[in-house]
Every structure is written in structure tokens, then in C-alpha cells.
N, C-alpha and C. Protein backbone atom coordinates (compact mmCIF):
# COMPACT_ATOMS: atom_id res chain seq x y z
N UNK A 1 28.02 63.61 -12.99
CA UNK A 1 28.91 63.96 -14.07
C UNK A 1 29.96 62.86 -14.23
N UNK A 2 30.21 62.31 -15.45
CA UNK A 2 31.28 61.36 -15.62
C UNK A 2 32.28 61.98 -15.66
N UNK A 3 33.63 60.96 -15.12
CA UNK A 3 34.78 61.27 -15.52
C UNK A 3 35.30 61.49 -16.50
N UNK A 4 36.03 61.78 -17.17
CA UNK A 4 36.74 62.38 -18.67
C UNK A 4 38.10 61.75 -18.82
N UNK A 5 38.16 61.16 -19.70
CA UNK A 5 39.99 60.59 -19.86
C UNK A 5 40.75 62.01 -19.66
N UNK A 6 41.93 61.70 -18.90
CA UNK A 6 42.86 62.73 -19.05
C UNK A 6 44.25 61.81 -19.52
N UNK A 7 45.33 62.57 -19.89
CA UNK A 7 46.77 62.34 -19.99
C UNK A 7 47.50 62.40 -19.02
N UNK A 8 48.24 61.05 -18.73
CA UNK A 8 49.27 61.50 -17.47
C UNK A 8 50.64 60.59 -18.17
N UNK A 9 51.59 61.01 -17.32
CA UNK A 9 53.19 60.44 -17.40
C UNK A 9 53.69 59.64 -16.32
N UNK A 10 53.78 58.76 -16.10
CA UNK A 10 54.68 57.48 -15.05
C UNK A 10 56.06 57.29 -15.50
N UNK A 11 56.69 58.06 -14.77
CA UNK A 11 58.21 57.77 -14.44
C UNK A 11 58.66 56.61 -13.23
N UNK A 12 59.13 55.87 -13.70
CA UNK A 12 59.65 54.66 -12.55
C UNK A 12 61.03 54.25 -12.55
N UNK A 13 61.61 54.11 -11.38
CA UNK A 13 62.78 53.34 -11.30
C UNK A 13 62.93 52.11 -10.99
N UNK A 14 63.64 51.10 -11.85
CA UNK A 14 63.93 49.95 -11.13
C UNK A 14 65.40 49.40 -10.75
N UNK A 15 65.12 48.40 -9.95
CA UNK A 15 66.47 48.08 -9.20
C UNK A 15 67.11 47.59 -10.91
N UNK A 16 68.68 47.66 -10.82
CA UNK A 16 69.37 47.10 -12.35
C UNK A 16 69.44 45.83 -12.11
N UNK A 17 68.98 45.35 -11.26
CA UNK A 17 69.65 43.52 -10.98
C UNK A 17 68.40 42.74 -11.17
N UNK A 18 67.11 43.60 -11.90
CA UNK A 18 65.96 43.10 -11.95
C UNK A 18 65.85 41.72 -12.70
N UNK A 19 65.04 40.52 -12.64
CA UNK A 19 65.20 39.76 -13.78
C UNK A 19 64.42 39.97 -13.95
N UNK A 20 64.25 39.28 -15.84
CA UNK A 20 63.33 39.76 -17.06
C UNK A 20 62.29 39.32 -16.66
N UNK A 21 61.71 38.03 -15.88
CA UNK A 21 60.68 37.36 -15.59
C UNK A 21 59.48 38.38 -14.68
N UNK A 22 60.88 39.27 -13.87
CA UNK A 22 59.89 39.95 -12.63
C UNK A 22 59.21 41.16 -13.15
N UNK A 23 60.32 41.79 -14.04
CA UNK A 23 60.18 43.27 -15.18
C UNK A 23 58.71 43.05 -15.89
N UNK A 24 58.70 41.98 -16.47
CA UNK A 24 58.20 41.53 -17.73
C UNK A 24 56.17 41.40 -16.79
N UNK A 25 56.24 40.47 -15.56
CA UNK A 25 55.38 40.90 -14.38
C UNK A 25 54.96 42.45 -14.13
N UNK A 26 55.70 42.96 -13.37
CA UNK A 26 55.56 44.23 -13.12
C UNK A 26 55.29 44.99 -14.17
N UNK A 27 55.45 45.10 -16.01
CA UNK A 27 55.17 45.87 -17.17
C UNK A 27 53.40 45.37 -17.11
N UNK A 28 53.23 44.22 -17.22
CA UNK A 28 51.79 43.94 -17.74
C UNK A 28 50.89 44.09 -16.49
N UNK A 29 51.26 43.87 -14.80
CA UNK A 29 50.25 44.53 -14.21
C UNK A 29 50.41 45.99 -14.69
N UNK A 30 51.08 46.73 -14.67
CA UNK A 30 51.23 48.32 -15.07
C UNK A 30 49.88 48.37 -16.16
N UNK A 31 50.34 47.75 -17.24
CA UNK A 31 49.15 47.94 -18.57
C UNK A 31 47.76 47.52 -18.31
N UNK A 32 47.88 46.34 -17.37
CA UNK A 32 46.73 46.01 -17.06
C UNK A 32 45.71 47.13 -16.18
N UNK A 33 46.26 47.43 -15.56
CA UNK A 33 45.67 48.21 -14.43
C UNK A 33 44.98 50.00 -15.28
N UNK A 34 46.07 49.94 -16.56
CA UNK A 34 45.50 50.94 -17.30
C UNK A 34 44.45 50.51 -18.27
N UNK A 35 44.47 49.54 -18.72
CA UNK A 35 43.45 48.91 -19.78
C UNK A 35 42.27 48.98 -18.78
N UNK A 36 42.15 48.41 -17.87
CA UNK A 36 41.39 48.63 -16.37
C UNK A 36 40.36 49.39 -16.71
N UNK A 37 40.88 51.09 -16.98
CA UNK A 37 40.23 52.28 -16.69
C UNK A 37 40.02 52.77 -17.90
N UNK A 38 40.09 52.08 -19.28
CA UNK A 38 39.64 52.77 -20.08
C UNK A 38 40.76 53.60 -20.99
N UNK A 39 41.98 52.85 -20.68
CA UNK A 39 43.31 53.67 -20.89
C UNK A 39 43.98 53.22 -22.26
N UNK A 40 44.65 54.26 -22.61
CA UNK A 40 45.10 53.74 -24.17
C UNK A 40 46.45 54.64 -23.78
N UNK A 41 47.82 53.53 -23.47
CA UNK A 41 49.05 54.10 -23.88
C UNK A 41 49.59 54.68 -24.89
N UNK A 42 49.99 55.21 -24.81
CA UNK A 42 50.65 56.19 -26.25
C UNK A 42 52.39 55.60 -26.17
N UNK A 43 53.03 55.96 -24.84
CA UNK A 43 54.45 55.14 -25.00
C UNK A 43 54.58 54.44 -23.57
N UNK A 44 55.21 53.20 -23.97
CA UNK A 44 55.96 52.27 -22.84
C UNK A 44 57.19 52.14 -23.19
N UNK A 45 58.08 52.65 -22.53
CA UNK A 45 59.35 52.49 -23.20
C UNK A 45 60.73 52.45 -21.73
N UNK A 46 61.95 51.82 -22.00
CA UNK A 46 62.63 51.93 -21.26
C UNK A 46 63.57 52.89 -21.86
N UNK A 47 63.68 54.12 -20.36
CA UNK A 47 64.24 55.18 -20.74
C UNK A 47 65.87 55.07 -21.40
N UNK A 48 66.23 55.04 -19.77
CA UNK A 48 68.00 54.79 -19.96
C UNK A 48 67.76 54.10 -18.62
N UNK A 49 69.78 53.84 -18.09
CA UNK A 49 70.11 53.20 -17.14
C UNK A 49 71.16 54.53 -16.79
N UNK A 50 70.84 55.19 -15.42
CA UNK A 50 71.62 56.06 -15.11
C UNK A 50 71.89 56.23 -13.84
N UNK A 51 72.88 56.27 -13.02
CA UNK A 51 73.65 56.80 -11.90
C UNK A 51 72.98 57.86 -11.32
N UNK A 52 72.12 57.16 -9.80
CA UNK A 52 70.79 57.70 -8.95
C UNK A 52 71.98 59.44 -7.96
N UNK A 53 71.18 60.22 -8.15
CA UNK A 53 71.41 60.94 -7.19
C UNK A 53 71.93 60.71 -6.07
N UNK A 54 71.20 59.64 -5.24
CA UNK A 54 71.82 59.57 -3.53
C UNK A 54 71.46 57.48 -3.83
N UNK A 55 72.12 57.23 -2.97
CA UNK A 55 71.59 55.51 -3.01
C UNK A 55 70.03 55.15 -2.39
N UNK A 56 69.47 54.51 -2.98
CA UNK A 56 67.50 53.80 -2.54
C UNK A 56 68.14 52.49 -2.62
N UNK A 57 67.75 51.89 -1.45
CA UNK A 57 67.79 50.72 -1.56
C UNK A 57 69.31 49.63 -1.46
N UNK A 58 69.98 50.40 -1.21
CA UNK A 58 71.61 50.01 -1.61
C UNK A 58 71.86 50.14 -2.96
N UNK A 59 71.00 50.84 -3.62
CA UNK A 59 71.34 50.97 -5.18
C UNK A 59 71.94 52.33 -5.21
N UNK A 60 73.03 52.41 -6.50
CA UNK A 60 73.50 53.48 -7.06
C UNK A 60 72.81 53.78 -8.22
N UNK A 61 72.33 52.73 -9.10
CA UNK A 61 72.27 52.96 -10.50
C UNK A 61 70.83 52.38 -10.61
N UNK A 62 69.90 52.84 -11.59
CA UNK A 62 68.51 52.45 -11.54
C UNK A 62 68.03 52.35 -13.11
N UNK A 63 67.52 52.00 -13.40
CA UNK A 63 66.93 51.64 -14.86
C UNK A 63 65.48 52.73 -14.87
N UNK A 64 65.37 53.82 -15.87
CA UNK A 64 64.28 54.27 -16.04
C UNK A 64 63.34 53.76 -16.85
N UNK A 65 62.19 53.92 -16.42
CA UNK A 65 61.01 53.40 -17.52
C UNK A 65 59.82 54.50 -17.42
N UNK A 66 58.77 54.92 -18.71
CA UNK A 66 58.62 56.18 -18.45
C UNK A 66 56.99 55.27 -19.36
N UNK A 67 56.05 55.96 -19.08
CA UNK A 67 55.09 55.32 -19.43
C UNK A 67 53.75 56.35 -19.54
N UNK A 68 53.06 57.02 -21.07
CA UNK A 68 52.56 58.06 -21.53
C UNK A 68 51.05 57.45 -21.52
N UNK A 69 50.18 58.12 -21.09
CA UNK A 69 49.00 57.34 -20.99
C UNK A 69 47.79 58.16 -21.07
N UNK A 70 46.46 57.57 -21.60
CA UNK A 70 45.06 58.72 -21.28
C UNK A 70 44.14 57.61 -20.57
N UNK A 71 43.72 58.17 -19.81
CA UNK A 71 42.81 56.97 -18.91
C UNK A 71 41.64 58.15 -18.09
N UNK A 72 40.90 56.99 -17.54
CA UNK A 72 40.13 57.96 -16.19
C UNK A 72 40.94 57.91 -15.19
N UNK A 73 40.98 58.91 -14.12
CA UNK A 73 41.88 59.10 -13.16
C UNK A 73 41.58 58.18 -12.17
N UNK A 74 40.82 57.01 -12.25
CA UNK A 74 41.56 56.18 -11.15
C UNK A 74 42.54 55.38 -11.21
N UNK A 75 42.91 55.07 -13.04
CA UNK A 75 43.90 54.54 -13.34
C UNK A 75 45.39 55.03 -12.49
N UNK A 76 45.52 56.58 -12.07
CA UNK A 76 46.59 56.72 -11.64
C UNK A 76 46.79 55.98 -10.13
N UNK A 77 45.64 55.78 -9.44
CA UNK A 77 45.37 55.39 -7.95
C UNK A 77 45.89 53.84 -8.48
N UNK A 78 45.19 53.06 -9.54
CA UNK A 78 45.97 51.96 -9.13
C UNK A 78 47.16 51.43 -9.81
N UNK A 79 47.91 52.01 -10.92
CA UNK A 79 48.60 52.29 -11.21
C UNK A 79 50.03 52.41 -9.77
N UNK A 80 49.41 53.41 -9.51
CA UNK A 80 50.59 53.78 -8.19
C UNK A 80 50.56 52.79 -7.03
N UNK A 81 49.02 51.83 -6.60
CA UNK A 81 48.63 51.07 -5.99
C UNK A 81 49.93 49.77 -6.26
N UNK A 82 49.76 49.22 -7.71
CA UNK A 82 50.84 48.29 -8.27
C UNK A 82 52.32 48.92 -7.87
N UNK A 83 52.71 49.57 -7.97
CA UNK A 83 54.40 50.32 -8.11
C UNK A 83 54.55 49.94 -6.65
N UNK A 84 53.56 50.81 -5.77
CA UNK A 84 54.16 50.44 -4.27
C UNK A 84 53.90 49.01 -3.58
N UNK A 85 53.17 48.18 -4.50
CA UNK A 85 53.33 46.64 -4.09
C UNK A 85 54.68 46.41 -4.44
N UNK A 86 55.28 46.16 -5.41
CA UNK A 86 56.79 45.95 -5.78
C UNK A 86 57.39 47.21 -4.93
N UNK A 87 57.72 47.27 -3.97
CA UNK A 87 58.33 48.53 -3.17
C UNK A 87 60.01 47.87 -3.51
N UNK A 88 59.93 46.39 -3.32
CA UNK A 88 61.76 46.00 -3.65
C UNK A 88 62.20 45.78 -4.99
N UNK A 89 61.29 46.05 -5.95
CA UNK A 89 61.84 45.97 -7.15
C UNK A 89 62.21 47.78 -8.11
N UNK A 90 60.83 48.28 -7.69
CA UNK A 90 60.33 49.71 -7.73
C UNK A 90 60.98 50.40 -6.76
N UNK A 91 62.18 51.39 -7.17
CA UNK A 91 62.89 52.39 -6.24
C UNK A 91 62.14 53.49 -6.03
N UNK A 92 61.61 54.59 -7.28
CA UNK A 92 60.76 55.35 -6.67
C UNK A 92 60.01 55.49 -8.53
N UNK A 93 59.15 56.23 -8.00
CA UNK A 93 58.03 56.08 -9.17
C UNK A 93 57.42 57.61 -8.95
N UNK A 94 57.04 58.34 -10.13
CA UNK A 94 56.14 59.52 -9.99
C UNK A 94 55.18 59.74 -11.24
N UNK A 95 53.87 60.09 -11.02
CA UNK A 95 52.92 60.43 -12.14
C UNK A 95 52.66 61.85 -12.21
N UNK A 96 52.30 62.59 -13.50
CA UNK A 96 52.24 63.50 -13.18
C UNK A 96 51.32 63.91 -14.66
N UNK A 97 49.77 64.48 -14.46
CA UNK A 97 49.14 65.23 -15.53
C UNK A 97 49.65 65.85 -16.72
N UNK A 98 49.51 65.59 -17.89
CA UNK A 98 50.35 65.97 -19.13
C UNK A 98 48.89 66.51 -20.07
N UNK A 99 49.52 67.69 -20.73
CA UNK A 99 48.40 68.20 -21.60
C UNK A 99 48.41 67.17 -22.44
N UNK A 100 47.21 67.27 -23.29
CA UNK A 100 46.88 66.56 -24.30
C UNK A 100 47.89 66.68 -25.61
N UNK A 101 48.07 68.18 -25.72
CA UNK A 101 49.02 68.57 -27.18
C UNK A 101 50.43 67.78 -26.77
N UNK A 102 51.00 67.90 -25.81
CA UNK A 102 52.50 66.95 -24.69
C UNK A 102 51.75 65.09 -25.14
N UNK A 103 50.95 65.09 -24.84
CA UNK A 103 50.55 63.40 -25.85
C UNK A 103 50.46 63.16 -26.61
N UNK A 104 49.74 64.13 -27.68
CA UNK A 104 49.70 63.99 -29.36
C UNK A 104 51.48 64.25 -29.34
N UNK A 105 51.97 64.80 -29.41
CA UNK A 105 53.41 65.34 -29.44
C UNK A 105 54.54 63.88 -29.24
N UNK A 106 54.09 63.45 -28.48
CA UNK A 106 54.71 62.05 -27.89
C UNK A 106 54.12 60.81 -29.08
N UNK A 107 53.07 60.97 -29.08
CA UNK A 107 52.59 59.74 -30.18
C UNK A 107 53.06 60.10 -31.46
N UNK A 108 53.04 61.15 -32.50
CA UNK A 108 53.67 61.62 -33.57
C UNK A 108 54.64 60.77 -33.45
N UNK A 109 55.86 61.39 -32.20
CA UNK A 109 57.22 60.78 -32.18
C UNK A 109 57.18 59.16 -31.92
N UNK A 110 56.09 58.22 -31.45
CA UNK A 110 56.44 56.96 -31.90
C UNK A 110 55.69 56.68 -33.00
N UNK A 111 54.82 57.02 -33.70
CA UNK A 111 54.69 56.70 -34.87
C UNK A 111 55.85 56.73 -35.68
N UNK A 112 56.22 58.04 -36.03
CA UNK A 112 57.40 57.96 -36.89
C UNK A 112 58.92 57.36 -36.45
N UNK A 113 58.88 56.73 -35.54
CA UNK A 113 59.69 56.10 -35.01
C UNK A 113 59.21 54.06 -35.41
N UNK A 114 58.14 54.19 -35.58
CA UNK A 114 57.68 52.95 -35.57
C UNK A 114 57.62 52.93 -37.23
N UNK A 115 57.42 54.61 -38.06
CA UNK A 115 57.71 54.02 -39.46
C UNK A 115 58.87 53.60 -40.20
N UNK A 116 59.65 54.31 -39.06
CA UNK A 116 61.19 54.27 -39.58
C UNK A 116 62.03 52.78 -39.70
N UNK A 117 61.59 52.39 -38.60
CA UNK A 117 61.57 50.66 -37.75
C UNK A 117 60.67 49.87 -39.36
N UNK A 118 59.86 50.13 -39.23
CA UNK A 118 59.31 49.38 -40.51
C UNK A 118 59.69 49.19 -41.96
N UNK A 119 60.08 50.62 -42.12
CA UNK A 119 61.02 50.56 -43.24
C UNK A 119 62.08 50.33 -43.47
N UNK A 120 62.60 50.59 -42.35
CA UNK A 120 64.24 49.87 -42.50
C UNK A 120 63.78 48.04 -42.52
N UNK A 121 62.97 48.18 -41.57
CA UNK A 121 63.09 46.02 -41.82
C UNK A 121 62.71 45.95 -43.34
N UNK A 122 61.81 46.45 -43.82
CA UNK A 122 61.41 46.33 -45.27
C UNK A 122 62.21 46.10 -46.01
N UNK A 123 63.46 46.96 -45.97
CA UNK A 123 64.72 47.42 -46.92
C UNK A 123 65.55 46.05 -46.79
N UNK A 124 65.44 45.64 -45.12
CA UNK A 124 66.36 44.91 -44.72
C UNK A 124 66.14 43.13 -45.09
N UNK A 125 64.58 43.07 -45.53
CA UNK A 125 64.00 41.74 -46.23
C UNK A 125 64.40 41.83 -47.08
N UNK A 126 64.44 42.80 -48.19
CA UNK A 126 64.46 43.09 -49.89
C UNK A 126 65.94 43.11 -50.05
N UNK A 127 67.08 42.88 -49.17
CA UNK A 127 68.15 43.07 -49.24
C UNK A 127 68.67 41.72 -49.36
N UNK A 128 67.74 40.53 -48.38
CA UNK A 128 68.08 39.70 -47.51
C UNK A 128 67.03 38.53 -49.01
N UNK A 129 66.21 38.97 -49.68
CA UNK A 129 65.51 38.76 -50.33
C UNK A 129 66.54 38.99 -52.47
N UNK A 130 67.10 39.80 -51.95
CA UNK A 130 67.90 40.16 -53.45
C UNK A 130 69.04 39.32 -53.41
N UNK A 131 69.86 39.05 -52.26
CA UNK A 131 70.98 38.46 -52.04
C UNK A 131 71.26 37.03 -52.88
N UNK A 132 70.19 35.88 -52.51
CA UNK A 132 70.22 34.68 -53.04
C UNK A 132 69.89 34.70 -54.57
N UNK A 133 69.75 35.67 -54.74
CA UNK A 133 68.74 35.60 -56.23
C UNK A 133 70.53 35.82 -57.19
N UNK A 134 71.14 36.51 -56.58
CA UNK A 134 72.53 37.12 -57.24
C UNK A 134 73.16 36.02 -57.25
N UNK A 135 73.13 35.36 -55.72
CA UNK A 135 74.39 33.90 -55.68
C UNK A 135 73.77 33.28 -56.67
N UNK A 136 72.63 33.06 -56.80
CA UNK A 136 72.22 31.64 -57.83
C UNK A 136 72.51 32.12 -58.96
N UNK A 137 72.35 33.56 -59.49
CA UNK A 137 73.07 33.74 -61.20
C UNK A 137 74.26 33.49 -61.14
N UNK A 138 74.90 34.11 -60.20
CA UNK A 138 76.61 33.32 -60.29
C UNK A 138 76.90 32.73 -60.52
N UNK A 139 76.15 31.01 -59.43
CA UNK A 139 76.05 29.43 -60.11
C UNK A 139 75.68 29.09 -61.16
N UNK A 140 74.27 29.79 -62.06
CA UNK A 140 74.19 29.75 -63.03
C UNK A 140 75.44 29.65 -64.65
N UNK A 141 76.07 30.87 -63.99
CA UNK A 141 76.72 31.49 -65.04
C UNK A 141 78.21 30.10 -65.59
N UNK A 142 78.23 30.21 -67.15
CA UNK A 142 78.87 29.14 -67.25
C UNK A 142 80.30 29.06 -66.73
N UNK A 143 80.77 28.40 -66.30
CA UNK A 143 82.61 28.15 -66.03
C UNK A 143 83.48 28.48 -67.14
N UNK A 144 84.45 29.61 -66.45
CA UNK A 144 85.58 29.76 -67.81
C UNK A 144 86.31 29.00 -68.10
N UNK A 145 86.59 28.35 -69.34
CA UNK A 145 87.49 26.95 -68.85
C UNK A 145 88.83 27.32 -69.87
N UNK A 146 89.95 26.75 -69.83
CA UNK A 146 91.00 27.14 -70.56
C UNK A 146 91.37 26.39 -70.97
N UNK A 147 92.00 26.17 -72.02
CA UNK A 147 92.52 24.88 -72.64
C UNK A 147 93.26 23.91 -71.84
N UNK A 148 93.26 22.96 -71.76
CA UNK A 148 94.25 22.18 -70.97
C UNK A 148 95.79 21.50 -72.14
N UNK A 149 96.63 21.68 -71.30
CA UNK A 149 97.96 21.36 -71.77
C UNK A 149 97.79 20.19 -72.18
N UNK A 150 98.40 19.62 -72.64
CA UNK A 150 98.17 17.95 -73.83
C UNK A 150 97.24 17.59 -74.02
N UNK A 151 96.24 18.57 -74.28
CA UNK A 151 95.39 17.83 -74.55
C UNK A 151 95.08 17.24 -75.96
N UNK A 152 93.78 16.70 -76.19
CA UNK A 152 93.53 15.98 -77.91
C UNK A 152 93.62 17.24 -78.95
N UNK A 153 93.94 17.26 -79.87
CA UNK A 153 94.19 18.33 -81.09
C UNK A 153 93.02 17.66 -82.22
């Protein structure tokens, strides 16, 4: 019997003093390891930055990142395999089975999050796009000029 994609959720913490180089590492093994298995993310996103319960690591404060996914379930084995290689970057990490309707539910919300993003840039070209068109009628437009004092009669 084959395996069946299921839906799961990856919650992770990272240290806040992370640099972008190591983050940016640690995001694409993450994806990789899901592309791996047949996996199609729905969201990668960084949660918030919030003030840890007890200190990990000498840390107080941890950066969440939360990561919505359908894969075959070995994706979660290496998935979690990657997290606990970075054990000093990765404070703690948890996956956990999500219904399918909890994924459609989640993708809706970045779609329309991703239409909203689109349309505002749209608005924000056509704005950025109307602007010069106005200065140049301005320049166009002729100079008021007023008579000058002594001048020829």
C-alpha cells in the first residue's frame, strides 16, 4: 500500500542573533527536504519575534517561523532530521498533523493575502506611472507672463 500525502505544521524557533546567510541556509534545506517527498507548501512564513517562556540556549527572545505543508510522512523524519542538525541555531522546533480543511483554510488566507499584495503594487505602479505624465503637462503648460515695466509701447 502506498503512502498518501498528509498535512502537517512546523513550528520553529530561532536564535534572534541569527544571520541572514545562515536563516536563508537553514529555510531552503527545510524546503528542500520537503520538495524531497513529494511536498507542496502552502505557507513559509516568519511568525513574530517574542519573549521565550524560560531561557534555551542563553536566549530570552526567539524568532518564530511556522511552516504549512502536504507531503508523504517521511518528509516529517527529515524535516526534523535538518532542525536538529542546526541544534545552535534551532532552539526548539515541533510538527504536528493538520486536517486537510486547517490547509485549504491556511492557503485561501495566503492567496488573498497574495491578491491584496498584488493589487496594491498594481495601484502603486499606476500611481508611480500617472505621476510623470502630470509633471510633464505642467512643463508643457505655457508661462504666465506679465507685462514688464518700461517696456516698448
Amino acid at each position: 500500500m502506498a503512502a498518501k500525502p498528509r498535512y502537517y505544521e512546523t513550528l520553529y524557533i530561532i536564535r534572534p542573533d541569527i544571520k541572514e546567510e545562515d536563516l536563508a541556509k537553514i529555510q531552503q534545506r527545510l524546503r528542500d527536504a520537503i520538495s524531497a517527498n513529494e511536498g507542496e507548501i502552502i505557507k513559509f512564513d516568519k511568525w513574530a519575534q517574542r519573549e521565550l517562556a524560560y531561557e534555551i540556549q542563553d536566549y530570552s527572545r526567539g524568532i518564530y517561523y511556522i511552516i504549512i505543508f502536504k507531503s508523504l510522512p517521511g518528509a516529517v523524519a527529515e524535516l526534523e532530521r535538518h532542525l536538529r542538525f542546526y541544534n545552535t541555531d534551532v532552539l526548539r522546533f515541533m510538527t504536528v498533523a493538520i486536517t486537510e480543511a486547517a490547509a485549504n483554510k491556511e492557503r485561501a488566507v495566503q492567496e488573498s493575502k497574495a491578491a491584496e499584495e498584488s493589487a496594491a503594487a498594481a495601484e502603486s505602479q499606476a500611481e508611480t506611472a500617472a505621476q510623470p505624465v502630470e509633471e510633464a503637462e505642467t512643463e508643457n503648460e505655457p508661462a504666465a507672463t506679465e507685462p514688464a515695466e518700461g517696456g516698448t509701447n
